[in-house]
N, C-alpha and C. Protein backbone atom coordinates (compact mmCIF):
# COMPACT_ATOMS: atom_id res chain seq x y z
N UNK A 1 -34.63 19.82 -10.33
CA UNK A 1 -34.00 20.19 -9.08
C UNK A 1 -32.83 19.23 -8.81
N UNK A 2 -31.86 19.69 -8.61
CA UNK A 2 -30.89 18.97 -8.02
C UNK A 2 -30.63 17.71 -7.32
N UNK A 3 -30.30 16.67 -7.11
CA UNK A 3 -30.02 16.03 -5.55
C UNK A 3 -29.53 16.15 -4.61
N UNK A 4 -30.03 16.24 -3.73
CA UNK A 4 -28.67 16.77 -1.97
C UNK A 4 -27.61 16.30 -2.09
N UNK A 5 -26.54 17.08 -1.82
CA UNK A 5 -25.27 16.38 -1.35
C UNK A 5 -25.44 16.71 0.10
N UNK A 6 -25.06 14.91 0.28
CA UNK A 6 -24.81 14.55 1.56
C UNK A 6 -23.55 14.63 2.00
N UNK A 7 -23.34 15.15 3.69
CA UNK A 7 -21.57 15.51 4.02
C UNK A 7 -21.50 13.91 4.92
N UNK A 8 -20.56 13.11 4.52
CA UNK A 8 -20.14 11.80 5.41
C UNK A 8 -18.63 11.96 6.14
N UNK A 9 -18.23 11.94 7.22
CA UNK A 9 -17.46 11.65 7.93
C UNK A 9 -17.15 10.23 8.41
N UNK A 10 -15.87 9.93 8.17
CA UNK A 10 -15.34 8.82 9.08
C UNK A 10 -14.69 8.73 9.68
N UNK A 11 -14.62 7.93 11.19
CA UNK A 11 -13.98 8.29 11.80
C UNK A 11 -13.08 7.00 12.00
N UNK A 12 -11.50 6.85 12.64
CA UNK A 12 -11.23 6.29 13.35
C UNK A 12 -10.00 6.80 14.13
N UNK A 13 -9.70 5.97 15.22
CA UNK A 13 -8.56 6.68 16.30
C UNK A 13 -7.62 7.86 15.75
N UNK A 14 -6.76 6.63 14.65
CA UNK A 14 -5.06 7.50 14.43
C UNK A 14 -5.64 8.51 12.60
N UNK A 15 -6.96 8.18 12.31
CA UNK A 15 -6.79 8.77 10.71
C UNK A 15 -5.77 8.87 10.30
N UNK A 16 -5.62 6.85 9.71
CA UNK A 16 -4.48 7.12 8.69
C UNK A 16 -4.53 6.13 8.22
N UNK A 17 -5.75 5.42 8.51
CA UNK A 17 -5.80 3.76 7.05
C UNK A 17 -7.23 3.85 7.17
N UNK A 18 -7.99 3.26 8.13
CA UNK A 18 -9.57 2.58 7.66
C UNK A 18 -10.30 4.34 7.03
N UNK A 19 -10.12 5.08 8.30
CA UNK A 19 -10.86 6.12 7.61
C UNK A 19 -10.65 7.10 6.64
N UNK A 20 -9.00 6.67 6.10
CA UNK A 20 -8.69 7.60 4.98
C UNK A 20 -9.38 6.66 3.83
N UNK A 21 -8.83 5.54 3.99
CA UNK A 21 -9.58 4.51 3.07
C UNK A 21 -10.68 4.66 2.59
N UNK A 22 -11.59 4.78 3.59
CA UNK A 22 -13.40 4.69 3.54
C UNK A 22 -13.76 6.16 2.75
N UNK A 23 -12.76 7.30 3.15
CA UNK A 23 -12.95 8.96 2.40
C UNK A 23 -12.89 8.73 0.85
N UNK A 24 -11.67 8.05 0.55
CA UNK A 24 -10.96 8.17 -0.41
C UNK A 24 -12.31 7.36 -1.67
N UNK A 25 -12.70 6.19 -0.98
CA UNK A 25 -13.82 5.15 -1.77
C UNK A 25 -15.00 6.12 -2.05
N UNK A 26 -15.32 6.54 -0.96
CA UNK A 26 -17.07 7.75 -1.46
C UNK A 26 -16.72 8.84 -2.15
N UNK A 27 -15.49 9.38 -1.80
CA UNK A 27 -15.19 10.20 -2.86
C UNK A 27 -15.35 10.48 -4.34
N UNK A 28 -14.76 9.00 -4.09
CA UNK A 28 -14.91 8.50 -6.16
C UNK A 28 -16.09 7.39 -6.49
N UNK A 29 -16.36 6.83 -5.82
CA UNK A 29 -18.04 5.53 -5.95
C UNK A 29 -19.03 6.69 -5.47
N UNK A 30 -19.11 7.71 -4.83
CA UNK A 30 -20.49 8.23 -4.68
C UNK A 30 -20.89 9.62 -5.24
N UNK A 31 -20.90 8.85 -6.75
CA UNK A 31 -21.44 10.32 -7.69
C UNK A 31 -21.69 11.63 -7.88
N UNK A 32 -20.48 11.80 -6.92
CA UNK A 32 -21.10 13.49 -6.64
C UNK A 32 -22.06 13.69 -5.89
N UNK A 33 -23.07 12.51 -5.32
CA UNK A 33 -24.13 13.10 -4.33
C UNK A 33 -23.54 12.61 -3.10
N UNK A 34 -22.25 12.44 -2.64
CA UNK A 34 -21.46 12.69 -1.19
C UNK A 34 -20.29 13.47 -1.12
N UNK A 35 -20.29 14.00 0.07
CA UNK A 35 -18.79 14.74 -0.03
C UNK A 35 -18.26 13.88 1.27
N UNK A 36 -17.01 13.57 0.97
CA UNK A 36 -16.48 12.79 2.33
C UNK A 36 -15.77 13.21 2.73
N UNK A 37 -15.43 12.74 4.34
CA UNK A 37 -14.47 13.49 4.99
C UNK A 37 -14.22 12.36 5.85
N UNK A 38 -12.59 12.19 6.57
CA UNK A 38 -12.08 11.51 7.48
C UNK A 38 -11.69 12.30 9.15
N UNK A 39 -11.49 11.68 9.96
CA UNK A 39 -10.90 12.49 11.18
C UNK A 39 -10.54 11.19 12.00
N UNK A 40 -9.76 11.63 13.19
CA UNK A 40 -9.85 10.70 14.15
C UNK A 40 -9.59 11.49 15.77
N UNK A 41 -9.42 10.89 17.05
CA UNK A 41 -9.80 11.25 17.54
C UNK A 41 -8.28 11.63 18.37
N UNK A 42 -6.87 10.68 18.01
CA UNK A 42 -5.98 11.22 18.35
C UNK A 42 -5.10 11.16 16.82
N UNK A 43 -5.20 11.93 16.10
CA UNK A 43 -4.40 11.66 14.45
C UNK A 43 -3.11 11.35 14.36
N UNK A 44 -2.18 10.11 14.07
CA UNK A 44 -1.01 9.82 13.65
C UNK A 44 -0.27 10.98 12.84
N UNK A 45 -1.04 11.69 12.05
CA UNK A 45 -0.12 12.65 11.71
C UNK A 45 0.14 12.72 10.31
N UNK A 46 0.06 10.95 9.73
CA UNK A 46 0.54 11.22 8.25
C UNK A 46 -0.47 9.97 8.02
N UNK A 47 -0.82 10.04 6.39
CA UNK A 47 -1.62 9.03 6.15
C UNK A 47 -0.75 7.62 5.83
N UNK A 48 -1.10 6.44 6.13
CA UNK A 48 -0.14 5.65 6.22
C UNK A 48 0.38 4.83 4.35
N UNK A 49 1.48 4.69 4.72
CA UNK A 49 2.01 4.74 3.51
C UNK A 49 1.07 3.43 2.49
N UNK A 50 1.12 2.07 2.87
CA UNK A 50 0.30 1.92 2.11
C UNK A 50 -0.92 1.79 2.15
N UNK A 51 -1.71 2.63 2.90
CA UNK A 51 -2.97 3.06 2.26
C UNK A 51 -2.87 3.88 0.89
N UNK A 52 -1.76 4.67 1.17
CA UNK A 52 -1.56 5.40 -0.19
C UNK A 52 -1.21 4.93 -1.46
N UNK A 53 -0.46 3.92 -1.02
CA UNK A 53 0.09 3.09 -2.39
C UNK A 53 -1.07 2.32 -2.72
N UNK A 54 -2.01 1.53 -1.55
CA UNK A 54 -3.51 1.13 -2.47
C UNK A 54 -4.19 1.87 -3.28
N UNK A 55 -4.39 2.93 -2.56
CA UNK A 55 -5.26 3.61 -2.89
C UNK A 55 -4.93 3.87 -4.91
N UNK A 56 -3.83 4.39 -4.99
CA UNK A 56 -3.21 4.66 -6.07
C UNK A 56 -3.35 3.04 -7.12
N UNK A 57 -2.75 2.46 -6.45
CA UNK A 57 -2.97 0.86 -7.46
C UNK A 57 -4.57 0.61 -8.03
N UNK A 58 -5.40 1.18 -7.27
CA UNK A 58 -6.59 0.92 -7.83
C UNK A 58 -7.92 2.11 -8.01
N UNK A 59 -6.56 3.00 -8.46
CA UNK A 59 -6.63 4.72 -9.41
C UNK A 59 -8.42 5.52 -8.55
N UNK A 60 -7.34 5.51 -6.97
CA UNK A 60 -8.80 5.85 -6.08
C UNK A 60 -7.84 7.20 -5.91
N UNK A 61 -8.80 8.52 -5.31
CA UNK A 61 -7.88 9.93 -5.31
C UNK A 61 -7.09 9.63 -3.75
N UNK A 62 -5.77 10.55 -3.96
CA UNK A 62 -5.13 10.46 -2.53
C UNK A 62 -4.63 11.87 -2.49
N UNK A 63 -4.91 12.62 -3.64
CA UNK A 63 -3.85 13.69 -3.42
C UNK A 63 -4.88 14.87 -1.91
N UNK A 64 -5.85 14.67 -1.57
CA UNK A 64 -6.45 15.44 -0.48
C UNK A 64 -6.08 15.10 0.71
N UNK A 65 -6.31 13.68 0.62
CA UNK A 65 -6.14 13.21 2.04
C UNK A 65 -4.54 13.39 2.96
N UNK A 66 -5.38 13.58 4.60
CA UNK A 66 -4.09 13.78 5.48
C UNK A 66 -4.96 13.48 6.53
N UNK A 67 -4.33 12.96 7.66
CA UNK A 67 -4.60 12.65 8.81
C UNK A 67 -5.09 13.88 9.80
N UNK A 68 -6.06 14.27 10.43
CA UNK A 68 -6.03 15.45 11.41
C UNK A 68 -7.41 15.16 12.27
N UNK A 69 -7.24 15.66 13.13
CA UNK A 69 -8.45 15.41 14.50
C UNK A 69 -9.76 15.60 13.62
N UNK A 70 -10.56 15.25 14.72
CA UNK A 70 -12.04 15.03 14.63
C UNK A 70 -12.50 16.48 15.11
N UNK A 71 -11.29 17.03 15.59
CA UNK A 71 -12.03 18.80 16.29
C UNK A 71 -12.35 19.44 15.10
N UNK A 72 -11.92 19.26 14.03
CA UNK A 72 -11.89 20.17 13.05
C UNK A 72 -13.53 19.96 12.63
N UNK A 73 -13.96 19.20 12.61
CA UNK A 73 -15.94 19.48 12.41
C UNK A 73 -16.29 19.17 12.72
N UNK A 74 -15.74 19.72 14.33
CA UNK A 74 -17.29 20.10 15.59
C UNK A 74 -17.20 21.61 16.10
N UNK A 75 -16.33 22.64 15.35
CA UNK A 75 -16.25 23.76 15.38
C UNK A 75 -17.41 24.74 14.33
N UNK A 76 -17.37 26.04 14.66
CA UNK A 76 -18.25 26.62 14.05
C UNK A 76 -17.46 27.04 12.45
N UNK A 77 -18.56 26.80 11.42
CA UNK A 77 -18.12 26.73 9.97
C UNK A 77 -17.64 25.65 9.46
N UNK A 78 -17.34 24.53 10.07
CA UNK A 78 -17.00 23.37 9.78
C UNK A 78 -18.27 23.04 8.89
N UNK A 79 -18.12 22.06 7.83
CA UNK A 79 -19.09 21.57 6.98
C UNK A 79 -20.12 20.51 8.52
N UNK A 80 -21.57 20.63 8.02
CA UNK A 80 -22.39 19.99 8.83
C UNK A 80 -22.55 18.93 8.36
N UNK A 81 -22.42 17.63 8.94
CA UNK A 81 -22.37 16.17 8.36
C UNK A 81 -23.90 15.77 8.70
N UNK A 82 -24.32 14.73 7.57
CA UNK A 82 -25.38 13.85 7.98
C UNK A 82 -25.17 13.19 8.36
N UNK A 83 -24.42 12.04 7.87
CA UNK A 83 -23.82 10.95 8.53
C UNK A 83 -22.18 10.86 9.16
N UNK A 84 -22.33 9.58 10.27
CA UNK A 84 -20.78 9.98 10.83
C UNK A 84 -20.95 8.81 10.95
N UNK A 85 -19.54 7.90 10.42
CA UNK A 85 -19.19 6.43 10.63
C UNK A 85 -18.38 6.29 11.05
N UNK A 86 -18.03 5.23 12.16
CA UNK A 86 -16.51 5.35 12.80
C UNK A 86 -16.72 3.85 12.62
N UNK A 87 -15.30 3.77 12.07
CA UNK A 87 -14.45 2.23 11.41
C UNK A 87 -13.23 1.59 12.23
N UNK A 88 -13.63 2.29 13.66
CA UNK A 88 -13.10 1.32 14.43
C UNK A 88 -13.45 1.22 15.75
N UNK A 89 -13.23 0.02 16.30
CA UNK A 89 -13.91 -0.10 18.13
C UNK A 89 -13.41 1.15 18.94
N UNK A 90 -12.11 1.35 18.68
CA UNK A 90 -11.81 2.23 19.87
C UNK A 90 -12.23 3.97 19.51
N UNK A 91 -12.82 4.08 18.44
CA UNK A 91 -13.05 5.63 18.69
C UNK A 91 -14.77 5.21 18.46
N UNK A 92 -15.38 4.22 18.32
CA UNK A 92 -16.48 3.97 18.65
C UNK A 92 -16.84 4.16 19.79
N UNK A 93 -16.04 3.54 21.34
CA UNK A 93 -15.92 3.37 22.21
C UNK A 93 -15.62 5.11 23.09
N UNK A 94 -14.82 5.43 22.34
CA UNK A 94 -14.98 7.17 22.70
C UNK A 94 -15.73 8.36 23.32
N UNK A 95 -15.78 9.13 23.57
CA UNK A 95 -16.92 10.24 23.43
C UNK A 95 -16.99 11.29 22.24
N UNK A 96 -17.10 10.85 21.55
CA UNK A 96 -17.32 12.30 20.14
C UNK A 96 -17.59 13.35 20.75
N UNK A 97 -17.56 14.19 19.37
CA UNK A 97 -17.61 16.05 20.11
C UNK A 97 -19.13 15.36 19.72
N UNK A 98 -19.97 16.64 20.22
CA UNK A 98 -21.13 17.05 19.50
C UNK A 98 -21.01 17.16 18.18
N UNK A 99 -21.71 16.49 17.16
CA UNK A 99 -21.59 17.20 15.88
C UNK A 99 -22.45 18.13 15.48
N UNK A 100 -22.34 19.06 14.75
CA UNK A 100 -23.53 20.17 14.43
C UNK A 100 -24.75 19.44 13.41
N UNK A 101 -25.73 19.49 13.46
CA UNK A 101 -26.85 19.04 12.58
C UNK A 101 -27.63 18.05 13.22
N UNK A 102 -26.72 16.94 14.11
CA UNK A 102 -27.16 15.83 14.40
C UNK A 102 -27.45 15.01 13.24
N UNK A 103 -26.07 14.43 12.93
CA UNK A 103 -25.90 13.37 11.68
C UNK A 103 -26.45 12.08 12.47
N UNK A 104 -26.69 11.45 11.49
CA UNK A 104 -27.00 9.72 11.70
C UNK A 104 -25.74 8.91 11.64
N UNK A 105 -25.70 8.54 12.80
CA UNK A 105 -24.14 7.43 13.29
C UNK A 105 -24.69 5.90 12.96
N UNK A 106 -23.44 5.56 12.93
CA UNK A 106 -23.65 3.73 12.75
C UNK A 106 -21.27 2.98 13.13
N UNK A 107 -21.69 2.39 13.50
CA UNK A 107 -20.32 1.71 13.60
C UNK A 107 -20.17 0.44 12.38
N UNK A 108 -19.07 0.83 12.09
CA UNK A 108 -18.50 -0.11 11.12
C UNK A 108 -17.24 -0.71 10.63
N UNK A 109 -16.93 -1.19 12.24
CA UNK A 109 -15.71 -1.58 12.33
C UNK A 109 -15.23 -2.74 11.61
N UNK A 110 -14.02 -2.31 11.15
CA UNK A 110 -13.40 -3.26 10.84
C UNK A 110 -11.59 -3.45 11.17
N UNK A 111 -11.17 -4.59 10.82
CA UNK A 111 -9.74 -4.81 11.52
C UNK A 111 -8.04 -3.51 11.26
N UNK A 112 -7.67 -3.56 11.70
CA UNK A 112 -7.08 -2.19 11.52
C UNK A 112 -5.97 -3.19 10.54
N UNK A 113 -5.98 -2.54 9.05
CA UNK A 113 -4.70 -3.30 8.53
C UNK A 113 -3.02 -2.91 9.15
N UNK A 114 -3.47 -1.07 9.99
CA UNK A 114 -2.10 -0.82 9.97
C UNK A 114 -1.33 -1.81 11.25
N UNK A 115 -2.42 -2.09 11.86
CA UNK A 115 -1.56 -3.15 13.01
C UNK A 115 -0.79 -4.93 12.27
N UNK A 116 -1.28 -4.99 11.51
CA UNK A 116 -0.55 -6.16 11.19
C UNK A 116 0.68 -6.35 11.02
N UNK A 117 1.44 -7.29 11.27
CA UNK A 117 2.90 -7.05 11.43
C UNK A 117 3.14 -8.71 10.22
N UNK A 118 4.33 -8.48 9.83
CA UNK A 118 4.31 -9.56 8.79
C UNK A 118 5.29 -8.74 7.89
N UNK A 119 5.49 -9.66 6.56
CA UNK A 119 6.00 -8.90 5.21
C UNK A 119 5.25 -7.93 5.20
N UNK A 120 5.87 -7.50 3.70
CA UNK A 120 5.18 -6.05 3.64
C UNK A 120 3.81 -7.13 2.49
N UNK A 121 4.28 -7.83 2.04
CA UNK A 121 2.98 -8.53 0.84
C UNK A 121 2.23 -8.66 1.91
N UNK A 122 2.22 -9.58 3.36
CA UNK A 122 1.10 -9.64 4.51
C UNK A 122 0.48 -8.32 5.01
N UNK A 123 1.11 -7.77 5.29
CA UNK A 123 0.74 -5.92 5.41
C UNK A 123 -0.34 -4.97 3.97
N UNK A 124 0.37 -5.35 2.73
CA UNK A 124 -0.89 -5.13 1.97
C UNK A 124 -1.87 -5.75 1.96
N UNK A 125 -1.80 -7.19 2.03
CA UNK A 125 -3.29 -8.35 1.92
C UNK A 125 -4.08 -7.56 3.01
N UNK A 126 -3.49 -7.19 4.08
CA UNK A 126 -4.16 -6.67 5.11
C UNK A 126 -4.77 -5.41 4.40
N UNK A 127 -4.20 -4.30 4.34
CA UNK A 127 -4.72 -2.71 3.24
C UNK A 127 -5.76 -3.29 2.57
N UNK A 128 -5.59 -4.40 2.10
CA UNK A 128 -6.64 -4.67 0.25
C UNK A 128 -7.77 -5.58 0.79
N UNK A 129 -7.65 -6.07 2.41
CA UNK A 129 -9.34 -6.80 2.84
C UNK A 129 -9.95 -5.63 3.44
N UNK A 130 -9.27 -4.89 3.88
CA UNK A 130 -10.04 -3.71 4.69
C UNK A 130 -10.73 -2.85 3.47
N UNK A 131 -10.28 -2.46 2.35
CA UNK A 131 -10.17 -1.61 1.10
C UNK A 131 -11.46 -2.64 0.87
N UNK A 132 -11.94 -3.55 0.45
CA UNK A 132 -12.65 -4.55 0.29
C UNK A 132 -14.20 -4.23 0.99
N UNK A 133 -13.82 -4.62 2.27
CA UNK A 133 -14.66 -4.40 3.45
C UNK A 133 -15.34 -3.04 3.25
N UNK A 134 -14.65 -2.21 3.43
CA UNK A 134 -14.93 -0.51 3.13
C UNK A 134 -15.71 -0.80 1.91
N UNK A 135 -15.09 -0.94 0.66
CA UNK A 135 -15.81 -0.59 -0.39
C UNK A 135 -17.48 -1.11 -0.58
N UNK A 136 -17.35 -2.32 0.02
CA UNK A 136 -19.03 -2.86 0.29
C UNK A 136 -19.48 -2.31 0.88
N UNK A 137 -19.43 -1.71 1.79
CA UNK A 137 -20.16 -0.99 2.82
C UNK A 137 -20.87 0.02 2.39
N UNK A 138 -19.47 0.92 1.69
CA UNK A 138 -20.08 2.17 1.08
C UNK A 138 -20.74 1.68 -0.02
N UNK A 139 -20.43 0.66 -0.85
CA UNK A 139 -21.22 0.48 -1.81
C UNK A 139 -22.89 0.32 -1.51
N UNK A 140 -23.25 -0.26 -0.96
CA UNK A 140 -24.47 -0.40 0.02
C UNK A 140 -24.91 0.87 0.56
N UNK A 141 -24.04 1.42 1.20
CA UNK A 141 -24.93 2.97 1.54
C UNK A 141 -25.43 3.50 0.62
N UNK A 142 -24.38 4.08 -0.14
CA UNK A 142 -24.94 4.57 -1.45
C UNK A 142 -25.77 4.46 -2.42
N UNK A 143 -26.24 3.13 -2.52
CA UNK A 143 -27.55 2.45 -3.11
C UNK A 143 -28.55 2.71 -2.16
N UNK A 144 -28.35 3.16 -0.92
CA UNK A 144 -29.90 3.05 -0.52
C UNK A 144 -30.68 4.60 -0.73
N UNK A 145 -31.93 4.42 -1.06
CA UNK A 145 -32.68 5.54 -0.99
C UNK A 145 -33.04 6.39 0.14
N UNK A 146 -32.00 7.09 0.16
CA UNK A 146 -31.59 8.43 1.25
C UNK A 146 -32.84 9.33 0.67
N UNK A 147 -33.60 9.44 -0.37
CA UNK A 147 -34.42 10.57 -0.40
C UNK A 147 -36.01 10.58 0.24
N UNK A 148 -36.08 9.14 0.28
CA UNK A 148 -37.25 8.07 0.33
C UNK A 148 -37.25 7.37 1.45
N UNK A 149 -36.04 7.25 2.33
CA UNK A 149 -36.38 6.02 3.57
C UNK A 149 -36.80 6.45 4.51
N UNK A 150 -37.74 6.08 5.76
CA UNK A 150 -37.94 6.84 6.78
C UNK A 150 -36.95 6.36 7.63
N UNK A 151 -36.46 7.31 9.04
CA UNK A 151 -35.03 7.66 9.70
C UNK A 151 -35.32 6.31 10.12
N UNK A 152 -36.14 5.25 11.06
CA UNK A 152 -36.06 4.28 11.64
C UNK A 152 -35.62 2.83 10.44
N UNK A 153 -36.00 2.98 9.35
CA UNK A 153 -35.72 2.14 8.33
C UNK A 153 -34.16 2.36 8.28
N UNK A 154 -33.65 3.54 7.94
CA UNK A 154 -32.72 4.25 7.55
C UNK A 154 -31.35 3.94 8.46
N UNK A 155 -31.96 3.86 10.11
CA UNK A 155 -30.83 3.95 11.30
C UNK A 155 -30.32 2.14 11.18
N UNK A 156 -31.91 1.66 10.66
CA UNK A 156 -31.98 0.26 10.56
C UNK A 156 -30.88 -0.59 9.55
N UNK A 157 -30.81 -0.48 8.43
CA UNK A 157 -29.95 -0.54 7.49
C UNK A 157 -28.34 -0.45 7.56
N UNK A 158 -28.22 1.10 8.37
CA UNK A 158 -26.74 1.63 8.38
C UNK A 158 -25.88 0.30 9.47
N UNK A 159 -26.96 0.42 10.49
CA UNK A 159 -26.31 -0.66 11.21
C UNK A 159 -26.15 -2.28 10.76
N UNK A 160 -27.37 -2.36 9.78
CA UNK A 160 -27.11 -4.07 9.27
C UNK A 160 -25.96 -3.79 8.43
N UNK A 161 -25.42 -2.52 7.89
CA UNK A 161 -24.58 -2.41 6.70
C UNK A 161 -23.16 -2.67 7.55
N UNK A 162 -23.25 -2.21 8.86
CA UNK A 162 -21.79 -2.11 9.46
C UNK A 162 -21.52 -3.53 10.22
N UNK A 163 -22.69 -4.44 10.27
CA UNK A 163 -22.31 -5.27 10.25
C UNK A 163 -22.21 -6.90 9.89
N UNK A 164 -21.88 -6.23 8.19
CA UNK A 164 -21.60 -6.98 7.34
C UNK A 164 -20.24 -8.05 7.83
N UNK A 165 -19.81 -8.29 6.33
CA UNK A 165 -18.31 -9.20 6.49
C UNK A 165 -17.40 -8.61 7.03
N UNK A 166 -16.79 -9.01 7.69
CA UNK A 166 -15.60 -8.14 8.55
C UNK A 166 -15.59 -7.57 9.54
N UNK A 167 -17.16 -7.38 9.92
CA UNK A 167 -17.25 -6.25 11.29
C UNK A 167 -16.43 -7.23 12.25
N UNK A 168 -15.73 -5.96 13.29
CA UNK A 168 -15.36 -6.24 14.18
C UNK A 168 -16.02 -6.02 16.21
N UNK A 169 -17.02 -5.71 15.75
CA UNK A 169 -17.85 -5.55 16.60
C UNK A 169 -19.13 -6.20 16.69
N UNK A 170 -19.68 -7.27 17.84
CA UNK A 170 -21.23 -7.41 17.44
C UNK A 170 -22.04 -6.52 17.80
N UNK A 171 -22.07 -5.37 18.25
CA UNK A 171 -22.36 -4.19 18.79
C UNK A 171 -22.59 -3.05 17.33
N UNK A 172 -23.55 -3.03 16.72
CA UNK A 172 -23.87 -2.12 15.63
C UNK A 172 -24.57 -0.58 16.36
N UNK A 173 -24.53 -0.01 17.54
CA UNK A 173 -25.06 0.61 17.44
C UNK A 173 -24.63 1.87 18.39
N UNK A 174 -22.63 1.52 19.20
CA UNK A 174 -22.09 1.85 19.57
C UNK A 174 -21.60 3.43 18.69
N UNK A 175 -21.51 3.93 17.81
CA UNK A 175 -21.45 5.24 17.19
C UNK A 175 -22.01 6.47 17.96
């Protein structure tokens, strides 16, 4: 028999660095048993440029990704998510739509690289700790036994996972 694919969403405000980032990593680290998806809650519009150029330097996919609201799956036919992670304070801080299924939330904020102001080399260091941050995270989800954990173990974890190195929140449970 098969393994489930699990649907993951991430969220943050403008979708156009942490949570294209975080799509782009499960995409390709989670074996075919995740399908990922990004949104945010007011979308910038375009994915930001170097997220894209990371992404590419360290041969992660970009050709899907684009920035667009969080309305798009909380409508009917939208893919039903299990999990929904939002990777930053302020759409943590939010009201989400309803999601359909009732996925398992967790916050896992971390610093927004696109706000850093500096060179552009300070502006990537920024892209490549967040890219970092993200990738542990998901790396860690993905190792855990989703077929086997019970939900209180399970809710337990997501939140020690979000707040690992980097969180920007001491608040794990704001999602």
């Amino acid at each position: 028999m098969p393994d489930r694919i699990y649907n993951v969403l991430f969220l943050c405000t403008g979708n156009s660095a942490r949570s294209v980032l975080a799509e782009s990593i499960l995409r390709k680290d989670g074996g075919g048993r995740f399908r990922a998806f990004s949104a945010g809650s007011t979308p910038k519009g375009a994915v930001h440029p170097l997220a894209v150029e990371l992404l590419g330097r360290m041969d992660y996919p970009t050709e899907e990704l684009r920035s667009k609201s969080w309305s798009e799956f909380a409508v009917a036919g939208a893919p039903v998510m299990d999990f929904v992670f939002t990777v930053c304070d302020n759409a943590a801080g939010e009201s989400c739509p309803v999601w359909p299924g009732q996925p398992m939330t967790a916050h896992w904020g971390i610093e927004d690289p696109a706000a850093v102001k500096g060179t552009e080399l300070e502006k990537l260091a920024a892209f490549t700790t967040a890219f970092r941050y993200l990738k542990n995270r998901i790396g860690a989800f993905i190792n855990l036994p989703l077929d086997r954990i019970d939900q209180l173990s399970l809710v337990t974890r997501l939140r020690e996972i979000g707040a690992g190195e980097g969180a920007t929140s001491i608040r794990s449970d704001v999602a």
